[in-house]
N, C-alpha and C. Protein backbone atom coordinates (compact mmCIF):
# COMPACT_ATOMS: atom_id res chain seq x y z
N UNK A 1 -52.25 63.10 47.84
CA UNK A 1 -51.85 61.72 48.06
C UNK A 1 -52.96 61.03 48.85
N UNK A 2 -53.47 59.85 48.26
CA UNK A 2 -54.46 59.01 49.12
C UNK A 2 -54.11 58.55 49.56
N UNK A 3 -54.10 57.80 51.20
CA UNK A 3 -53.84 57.32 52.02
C UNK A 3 -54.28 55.82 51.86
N UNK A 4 -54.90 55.39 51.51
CA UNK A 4 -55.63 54.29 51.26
C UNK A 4 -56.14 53.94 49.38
N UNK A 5 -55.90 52.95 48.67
CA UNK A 5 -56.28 52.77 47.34
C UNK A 5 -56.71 51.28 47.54
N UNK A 6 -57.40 51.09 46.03
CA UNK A 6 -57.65 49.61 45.78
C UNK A 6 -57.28 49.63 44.92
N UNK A 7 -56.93 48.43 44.14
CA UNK A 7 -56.41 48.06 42.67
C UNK A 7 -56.92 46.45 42.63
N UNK A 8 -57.61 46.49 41.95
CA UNK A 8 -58.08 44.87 41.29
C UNK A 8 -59.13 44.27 43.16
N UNK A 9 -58.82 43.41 43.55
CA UNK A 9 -59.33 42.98 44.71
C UNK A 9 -58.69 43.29 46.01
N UNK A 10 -57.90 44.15 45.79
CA UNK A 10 -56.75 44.49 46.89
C UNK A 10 -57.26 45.99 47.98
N UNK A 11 -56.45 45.85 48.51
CA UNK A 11 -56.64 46.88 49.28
C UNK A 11 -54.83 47.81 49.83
N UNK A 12 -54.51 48.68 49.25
CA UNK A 12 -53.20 49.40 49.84
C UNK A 12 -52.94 50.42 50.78
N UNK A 13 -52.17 50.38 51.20
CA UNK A 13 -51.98 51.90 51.95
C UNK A 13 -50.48 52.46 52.03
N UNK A 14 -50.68 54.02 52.21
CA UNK A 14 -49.36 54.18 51.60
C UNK A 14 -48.23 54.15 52.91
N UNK A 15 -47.34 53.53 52.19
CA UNK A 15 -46.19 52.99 52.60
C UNK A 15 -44.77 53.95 53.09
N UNK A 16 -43.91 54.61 51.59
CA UNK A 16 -42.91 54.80 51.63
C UNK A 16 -43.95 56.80 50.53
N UNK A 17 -43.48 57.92 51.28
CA UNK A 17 -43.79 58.93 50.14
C UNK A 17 -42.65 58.80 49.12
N UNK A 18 -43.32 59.86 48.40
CA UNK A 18 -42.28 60.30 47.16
C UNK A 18 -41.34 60.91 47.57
N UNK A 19 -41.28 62.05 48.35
CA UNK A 19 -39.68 62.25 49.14
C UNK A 19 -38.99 61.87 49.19
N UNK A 20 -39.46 60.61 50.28
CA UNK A 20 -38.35 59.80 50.52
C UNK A 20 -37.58 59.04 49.64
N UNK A 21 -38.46 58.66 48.55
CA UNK A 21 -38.44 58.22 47.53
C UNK A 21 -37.14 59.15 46.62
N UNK A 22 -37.40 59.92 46.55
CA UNK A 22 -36.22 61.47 45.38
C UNK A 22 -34.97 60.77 46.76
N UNK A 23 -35.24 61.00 47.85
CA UNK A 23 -33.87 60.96 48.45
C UNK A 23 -33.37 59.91 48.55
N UNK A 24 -33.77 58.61 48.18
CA UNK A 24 -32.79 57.63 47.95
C UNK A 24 -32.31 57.61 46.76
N UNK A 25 -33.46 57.86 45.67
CA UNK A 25 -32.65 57.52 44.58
C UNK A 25 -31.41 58.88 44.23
N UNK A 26 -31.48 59.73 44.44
CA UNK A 26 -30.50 61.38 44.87
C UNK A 26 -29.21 60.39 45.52
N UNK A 27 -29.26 60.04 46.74
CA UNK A 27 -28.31 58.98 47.38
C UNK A 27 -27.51 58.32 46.66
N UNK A 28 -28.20 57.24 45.96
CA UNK A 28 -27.94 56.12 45.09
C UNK A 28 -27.01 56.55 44.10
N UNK A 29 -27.83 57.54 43.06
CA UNK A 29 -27.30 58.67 41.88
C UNK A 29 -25.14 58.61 42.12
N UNK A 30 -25.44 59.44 43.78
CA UNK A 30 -24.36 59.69 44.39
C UNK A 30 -23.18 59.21 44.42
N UNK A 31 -23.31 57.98 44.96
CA UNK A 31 -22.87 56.39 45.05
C UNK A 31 -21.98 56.21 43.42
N UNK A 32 -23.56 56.44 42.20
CA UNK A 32 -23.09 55.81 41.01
C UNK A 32 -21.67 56.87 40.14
N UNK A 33 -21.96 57.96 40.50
CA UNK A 33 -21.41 59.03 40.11
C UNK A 33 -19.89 59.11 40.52
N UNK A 34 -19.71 58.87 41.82
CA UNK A 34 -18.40 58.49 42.57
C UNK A 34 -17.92 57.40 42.04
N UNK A 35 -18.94 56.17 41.54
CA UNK A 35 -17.21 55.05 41.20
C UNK A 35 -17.56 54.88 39.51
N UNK A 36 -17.96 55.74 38.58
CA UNK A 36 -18.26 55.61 37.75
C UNK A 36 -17.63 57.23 36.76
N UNK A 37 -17.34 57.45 37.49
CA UNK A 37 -16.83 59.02 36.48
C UNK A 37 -16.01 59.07 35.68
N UNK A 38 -15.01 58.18 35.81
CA UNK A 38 -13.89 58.31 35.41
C UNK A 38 -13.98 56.54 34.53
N UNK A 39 -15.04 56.15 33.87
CA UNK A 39 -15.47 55.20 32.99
C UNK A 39 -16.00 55.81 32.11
N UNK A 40 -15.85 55.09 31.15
CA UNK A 40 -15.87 55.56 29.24
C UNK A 40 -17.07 54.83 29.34
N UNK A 41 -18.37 56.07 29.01
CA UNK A 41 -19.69 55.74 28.75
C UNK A 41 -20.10 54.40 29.17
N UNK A 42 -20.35 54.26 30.14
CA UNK A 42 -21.03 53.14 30.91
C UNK A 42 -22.52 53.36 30.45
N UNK A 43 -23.11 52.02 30.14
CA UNK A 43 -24.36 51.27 29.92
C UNK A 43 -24.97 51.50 31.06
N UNK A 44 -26.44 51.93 30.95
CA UNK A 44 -27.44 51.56 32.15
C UNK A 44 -28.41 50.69 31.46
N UNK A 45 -29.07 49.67 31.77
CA UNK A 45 -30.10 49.03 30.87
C UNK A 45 -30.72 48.39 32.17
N UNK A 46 -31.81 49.13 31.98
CA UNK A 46 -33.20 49.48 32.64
C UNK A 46 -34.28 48.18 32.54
N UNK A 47 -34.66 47.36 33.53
CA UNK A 47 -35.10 46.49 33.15
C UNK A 47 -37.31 46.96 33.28
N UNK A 48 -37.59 46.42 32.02
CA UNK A 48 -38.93 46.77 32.11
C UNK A 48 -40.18 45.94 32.58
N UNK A 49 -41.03 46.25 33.08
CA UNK A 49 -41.56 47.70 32.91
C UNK A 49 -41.41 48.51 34.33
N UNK A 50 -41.28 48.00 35.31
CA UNK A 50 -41.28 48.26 36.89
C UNK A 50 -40.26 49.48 36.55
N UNK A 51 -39.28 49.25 36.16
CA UNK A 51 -38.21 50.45 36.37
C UNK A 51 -37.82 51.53 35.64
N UNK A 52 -39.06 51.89 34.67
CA UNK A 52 -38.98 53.25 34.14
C UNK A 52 -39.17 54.48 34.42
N UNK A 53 -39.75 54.78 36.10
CA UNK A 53 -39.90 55.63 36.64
C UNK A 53 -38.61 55.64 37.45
N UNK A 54 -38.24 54.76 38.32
CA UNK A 54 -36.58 54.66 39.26
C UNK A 54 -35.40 55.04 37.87
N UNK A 55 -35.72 54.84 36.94
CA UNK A 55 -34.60 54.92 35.76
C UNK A 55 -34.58 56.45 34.97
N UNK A 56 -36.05 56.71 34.95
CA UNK A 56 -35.77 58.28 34.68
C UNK A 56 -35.49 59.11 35.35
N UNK A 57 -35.80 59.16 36.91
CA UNK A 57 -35.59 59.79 38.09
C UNK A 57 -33.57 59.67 38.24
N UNK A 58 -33.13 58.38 38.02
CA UNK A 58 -31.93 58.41 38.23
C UNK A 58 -31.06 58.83 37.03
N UNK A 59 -31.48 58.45 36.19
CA UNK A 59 -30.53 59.30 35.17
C UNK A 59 -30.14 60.28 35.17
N UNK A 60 -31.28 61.68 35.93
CA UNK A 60 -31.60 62.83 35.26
C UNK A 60 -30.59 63.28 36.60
N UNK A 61 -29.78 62.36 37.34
CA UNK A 61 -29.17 62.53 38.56
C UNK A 61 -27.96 62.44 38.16
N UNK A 62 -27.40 61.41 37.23
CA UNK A 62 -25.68 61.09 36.60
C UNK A 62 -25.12 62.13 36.31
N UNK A 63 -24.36 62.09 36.40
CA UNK A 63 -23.22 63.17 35.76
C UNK A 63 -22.79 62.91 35.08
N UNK A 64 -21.89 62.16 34.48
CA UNK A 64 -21.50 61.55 33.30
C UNK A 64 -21.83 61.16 32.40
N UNK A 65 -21.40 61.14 30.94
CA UNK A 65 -21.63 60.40 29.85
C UNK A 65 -22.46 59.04 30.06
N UNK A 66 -23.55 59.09 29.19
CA UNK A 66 -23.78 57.22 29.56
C UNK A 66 -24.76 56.95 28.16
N UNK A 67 -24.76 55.63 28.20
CA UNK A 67 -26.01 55.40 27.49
C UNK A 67 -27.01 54.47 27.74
N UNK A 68 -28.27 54.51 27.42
CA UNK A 68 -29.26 53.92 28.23
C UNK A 68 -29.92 52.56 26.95
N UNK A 69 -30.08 51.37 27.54
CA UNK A 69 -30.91 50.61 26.90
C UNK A 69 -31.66 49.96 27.94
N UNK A 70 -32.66 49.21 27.04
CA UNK A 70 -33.88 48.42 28.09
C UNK A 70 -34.17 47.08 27.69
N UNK A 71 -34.54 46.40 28.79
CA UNK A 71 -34.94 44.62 28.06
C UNK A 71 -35.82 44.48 29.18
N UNK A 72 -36.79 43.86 28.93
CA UNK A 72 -38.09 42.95 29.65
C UNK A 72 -37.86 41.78 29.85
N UNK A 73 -37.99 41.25 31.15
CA UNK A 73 -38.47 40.01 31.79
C UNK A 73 -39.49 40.08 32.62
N UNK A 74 -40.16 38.56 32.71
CA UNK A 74 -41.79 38.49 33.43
C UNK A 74 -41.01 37.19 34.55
N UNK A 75 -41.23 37.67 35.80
CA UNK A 75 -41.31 36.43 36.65
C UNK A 75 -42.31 36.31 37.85
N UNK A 76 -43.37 37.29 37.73
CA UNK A 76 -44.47 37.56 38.45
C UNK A 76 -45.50 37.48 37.58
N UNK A 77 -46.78 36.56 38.68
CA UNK A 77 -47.94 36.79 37.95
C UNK A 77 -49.23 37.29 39.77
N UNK A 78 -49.60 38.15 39.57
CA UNK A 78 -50.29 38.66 40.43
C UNK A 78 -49.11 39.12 41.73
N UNK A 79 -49.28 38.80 42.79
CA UNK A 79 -48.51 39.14 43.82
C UNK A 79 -47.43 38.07 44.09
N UNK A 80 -47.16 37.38 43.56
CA UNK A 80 -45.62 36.23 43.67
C UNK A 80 -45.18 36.03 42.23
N UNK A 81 -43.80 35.83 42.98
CA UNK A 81 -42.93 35.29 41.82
C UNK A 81 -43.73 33.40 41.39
N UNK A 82 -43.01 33.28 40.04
CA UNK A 82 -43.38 32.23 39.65
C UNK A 82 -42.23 31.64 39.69
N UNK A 83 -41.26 31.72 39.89
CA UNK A 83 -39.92 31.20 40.18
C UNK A 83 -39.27 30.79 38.88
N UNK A 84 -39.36 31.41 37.63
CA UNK A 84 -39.58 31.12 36.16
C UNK A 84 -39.19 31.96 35.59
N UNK A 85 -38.25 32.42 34.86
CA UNK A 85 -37.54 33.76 33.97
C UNK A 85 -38.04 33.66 32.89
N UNK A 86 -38.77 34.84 32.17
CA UNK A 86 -38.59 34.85 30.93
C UNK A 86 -38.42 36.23 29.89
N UNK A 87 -37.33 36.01 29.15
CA UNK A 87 -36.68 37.13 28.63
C UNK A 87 -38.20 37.25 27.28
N UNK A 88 -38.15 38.54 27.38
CA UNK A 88 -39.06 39.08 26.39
C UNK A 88 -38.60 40.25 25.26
N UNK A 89 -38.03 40.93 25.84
CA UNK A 89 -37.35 41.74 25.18
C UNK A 89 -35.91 41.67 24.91
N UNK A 90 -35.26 41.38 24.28
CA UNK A 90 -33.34 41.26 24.57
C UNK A 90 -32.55 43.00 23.85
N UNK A 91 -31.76 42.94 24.59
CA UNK A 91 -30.97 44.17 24.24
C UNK A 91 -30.23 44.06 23.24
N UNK A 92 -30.42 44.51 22.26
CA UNK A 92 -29.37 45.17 20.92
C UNK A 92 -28.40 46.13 20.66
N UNK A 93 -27.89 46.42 22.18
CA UNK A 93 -26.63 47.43 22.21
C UNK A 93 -25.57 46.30 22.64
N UNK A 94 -24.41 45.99 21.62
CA UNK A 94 -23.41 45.66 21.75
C UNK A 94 -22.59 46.12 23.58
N UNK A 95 -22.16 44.84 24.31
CA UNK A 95 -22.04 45.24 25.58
C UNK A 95 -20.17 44.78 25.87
N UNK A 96 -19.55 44.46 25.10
CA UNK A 96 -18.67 43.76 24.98
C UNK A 96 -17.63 44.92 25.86
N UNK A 97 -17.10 44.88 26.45
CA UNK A 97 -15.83 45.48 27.13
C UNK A 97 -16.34 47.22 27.91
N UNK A 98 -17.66 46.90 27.82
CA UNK A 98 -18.45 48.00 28.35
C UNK A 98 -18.96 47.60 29.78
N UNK A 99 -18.51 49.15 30.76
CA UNK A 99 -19.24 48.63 32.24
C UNK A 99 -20.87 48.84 31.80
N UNK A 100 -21.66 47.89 32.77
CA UNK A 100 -23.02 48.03 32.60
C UNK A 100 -23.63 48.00 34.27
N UNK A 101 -24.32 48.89 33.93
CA UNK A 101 -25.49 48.77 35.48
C UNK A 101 -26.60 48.34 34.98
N UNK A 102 -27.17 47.48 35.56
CA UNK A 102 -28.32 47.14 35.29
C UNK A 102 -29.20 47.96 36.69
N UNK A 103 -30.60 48.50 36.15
CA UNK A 103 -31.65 49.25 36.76
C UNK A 103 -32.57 48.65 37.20
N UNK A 104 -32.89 47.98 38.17
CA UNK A 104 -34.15 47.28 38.52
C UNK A 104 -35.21 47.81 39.49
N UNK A 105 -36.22 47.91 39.68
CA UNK A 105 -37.08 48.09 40.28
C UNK A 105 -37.30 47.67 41.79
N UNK A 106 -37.19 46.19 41.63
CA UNK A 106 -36.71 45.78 43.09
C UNK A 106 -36.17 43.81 43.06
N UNK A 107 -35.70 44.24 43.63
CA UNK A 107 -34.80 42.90 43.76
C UNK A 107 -35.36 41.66 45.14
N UNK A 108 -36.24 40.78 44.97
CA UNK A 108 -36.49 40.11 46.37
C UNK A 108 -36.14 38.80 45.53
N UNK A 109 -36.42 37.47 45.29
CA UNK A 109 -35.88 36.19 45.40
C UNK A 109 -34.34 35.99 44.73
N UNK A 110 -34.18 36.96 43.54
CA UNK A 110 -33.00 37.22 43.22
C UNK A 110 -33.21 36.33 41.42
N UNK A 111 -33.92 36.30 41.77
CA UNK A 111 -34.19 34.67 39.88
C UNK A 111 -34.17 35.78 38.93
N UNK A 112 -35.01 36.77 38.63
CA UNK A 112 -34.73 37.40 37.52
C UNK A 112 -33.19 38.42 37.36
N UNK A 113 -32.61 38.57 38.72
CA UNK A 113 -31.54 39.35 37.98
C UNK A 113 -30.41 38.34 38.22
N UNK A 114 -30.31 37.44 38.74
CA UNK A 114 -29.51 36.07 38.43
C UNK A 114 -29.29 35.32 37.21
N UNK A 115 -30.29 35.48 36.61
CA UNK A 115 -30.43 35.18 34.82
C UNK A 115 -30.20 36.14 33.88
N UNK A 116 -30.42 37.69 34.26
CA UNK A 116 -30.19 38.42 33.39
C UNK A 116 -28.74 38.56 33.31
N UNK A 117 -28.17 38.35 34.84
CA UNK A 117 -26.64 38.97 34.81
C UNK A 117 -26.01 37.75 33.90
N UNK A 118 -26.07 36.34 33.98
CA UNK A 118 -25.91 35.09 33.49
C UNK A 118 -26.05 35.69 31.58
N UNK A 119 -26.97 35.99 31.35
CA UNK A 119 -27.09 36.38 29.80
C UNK A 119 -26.23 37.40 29.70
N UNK A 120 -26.07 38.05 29.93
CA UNK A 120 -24.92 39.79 29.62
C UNK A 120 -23.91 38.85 29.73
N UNK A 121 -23.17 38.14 30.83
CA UNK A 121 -21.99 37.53 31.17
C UNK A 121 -21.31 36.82 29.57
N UNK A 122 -21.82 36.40 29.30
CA UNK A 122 -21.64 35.74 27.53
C UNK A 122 -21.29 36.97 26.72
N UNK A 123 -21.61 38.23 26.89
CA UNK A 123 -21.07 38.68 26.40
C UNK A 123 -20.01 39.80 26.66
N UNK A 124 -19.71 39.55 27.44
CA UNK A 124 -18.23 39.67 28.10
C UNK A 124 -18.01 41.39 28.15
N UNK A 125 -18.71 41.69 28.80
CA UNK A 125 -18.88 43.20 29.32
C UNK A 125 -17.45 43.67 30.21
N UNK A 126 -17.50 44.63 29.84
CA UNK A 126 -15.87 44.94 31.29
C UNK A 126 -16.07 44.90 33.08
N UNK A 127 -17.54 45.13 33.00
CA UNK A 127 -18.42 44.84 34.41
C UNK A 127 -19.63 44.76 34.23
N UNK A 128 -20.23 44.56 35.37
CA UNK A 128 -21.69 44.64 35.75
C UNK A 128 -22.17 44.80 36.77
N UNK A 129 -22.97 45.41 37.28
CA UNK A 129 -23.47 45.96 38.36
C UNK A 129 -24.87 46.18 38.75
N UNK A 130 -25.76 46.08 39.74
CA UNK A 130 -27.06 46.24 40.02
C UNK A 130 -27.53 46.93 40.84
N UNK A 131 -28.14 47.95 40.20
CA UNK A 131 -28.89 49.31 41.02
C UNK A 131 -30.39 48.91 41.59
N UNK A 132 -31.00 48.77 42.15
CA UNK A 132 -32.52 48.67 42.39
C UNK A 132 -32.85 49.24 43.48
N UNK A 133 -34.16 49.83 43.17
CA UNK A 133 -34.54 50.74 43.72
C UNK A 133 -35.12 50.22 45.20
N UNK A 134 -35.52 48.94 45.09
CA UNK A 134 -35.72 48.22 46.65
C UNK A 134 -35.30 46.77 46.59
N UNK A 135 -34.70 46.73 47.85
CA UNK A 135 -34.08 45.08 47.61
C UNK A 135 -34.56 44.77 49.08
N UNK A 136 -35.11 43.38 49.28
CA UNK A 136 -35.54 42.41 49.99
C UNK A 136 -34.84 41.68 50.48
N UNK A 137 -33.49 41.88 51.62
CA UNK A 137 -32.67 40.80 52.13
C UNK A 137 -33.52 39.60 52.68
N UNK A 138 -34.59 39.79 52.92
CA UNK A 138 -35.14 38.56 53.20
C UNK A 138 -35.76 37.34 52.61
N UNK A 139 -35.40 37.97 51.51
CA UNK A 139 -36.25 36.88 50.47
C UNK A 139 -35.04 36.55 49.44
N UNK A 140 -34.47 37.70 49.39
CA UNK A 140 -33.01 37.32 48.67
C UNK A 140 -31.97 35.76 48.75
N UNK A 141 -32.04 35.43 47.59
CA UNK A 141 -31.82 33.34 48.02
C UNK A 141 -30.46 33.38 46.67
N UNK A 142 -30.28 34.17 46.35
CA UNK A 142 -29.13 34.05 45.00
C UNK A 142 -27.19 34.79 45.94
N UNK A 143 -26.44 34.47 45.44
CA UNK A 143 -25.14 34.78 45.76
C UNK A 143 -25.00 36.11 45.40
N UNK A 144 -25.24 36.61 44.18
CA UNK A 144 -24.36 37.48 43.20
C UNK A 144 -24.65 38.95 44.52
N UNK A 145 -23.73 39.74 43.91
CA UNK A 145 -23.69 41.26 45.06
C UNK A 145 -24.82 42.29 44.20
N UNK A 146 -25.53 42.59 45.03
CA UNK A 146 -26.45 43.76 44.47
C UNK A 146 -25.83 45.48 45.25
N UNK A 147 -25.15 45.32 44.28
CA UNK A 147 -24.06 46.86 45.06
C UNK A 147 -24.83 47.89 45.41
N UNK A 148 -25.92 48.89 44.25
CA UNK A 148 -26.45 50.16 44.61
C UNK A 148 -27.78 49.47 44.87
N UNK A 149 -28.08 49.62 46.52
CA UNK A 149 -29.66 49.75 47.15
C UNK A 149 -29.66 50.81 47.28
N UNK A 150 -31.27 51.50 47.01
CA UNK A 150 -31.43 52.41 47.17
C UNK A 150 -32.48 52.67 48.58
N UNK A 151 -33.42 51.70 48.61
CA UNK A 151 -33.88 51.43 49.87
C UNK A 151 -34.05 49.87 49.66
N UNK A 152 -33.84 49.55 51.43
CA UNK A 152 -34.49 47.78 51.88
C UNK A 152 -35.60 47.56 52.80
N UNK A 153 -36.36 46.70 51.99
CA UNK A 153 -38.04 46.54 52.82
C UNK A 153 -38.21 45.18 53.19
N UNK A 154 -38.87 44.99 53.95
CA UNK A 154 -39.32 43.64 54.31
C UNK A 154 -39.88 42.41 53.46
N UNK A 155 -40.88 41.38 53.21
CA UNK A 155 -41.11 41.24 52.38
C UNK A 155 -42.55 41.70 51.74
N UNK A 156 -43.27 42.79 52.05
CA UNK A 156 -44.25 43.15 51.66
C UNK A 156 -44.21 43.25 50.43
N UNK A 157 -45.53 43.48 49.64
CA UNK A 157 -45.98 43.36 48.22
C UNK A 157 -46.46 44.51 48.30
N UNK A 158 -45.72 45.55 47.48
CA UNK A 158 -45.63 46.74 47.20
C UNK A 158 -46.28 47.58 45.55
N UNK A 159 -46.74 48.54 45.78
CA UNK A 159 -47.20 49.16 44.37
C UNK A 159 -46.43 50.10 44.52
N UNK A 160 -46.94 51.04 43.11
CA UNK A 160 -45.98 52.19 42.70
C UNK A 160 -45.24 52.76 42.51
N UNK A 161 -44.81 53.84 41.53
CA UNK A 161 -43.27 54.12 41.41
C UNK A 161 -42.91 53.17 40.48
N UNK A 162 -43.50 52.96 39.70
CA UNK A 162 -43.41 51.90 38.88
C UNK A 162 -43.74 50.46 38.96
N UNK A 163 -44.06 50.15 40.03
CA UNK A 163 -44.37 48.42 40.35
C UNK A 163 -45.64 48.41 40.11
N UNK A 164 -46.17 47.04 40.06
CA UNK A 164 -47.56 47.10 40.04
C UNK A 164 -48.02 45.55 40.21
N UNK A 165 -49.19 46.08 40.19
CA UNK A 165 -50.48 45.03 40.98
C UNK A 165 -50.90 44.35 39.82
N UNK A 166 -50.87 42.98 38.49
CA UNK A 166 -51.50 43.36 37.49
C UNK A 166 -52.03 44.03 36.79
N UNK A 167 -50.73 44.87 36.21
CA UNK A 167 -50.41 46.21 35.81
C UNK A 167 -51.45 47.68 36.63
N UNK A 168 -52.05 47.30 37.64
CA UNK A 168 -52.75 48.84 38.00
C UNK A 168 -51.16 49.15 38.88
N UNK A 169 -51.11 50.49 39.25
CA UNK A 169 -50.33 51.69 40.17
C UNK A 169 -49.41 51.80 39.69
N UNK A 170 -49.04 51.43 38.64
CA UNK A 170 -47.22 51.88 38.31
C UNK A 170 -47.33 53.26 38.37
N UNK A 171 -48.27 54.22 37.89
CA UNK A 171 -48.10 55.51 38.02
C UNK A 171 -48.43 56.27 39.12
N UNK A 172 -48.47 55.14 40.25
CA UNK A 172 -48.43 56.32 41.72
C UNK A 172 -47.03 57.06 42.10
N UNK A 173 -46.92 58.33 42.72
CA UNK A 173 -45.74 58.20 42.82
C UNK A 173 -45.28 57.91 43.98
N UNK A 174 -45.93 57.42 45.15
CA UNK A 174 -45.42 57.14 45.92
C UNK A 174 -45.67 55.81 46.27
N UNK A 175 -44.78 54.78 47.33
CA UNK A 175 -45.22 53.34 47.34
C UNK A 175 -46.17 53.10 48.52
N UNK A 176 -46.88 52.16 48.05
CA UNK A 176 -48.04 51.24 48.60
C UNK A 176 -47.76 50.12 48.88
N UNK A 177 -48.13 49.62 50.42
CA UNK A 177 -48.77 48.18 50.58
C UNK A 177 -49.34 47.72 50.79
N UNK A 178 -49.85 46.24 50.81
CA UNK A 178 -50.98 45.57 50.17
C UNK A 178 -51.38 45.36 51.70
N UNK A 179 -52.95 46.02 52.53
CA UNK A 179 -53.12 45.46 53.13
C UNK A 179 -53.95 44.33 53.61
N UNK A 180 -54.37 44.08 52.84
CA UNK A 180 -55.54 42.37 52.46
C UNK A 180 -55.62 42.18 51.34
């Protein structure tokens, strides 16, 4: 593990290990497993690309029946949000009277999973729910409940573990922050 990386003009250092990392999402898993067992194949749909590492790590944690889909939205360009949703990918698994978790990577102004939950809602799911792997009460500006945190950070601008810097570090496994 390097203690220090660059990616593009940046400079990181590491933040949060991978440990700690297995033991929240192990935690989280926990959480989902307890109010979800006794539900008829619940949906996870994994939002891309940030959360394909938090999404394989947690699956391989469920106990139960489930099934997995994925959809893409962009509301970052370099290190901020653009305050701007845009759906890129849409999901083609019928969601109608099905619980769904949605998988996110990390949750800080709240705009992209405020719109995604808004789109599923139309189609009239039996629930919905939001797992992410880091959520930002401080930057968090939307109502809706983000039930499974798995960890909460400040508002630093974070790599790895799937996040990334214009696309460099998604494949670190542990997280980074940006220190200049």
């Amino acid at each position: 593990m390097e203690e220090t990386i660059t990616l593009h003009d940046k400079k990181f250092r590491i933040m949060i290990p991978a440990e700690k990392i297995d033991e929240a999402v192990s935690a989280v898993a926990a959480r989902i497993n307890a109010d979800y067992a006794d539900k008829q194949t619940p949906l996870f749909v994994g939002v891309l690309n940030g959360s394909f590492m938090f999404m394989s790590d947690l699956i391989k944690k469920i106990e139960f029946q489930n099934e997995l889909s994925f959809v893409k939205l962009a509301s970052y360009e370099g290190t901020a949000s653009t305050g701007e949703v845009k759906s890129l990918i849409g999901l083609n698994t019928p969601i109608e009277g099905r619980h769904v978790i949605i998988v996110e990577d990390i949750v800080d102004t709240g705009e992209s999973i405020d719109h995604m939950i808004g789109e599923l809602e139309r189609h009239h799911p039996a629930s919905i729910a939001v797992c992410t792997l880091f959520f930002k009460p401080g930057s968090y500006r939307k109502q809706r409940q983000i039930k499974y945190r798995a960890m909460e950070i400040g508002n630093e601008f974070i790599v790895g573990y799937g996040l990334d810097y214009d696309q460099l570090g998604r494949s670190l496994k542990d997280i980074y922050v940006v220190t200049e």
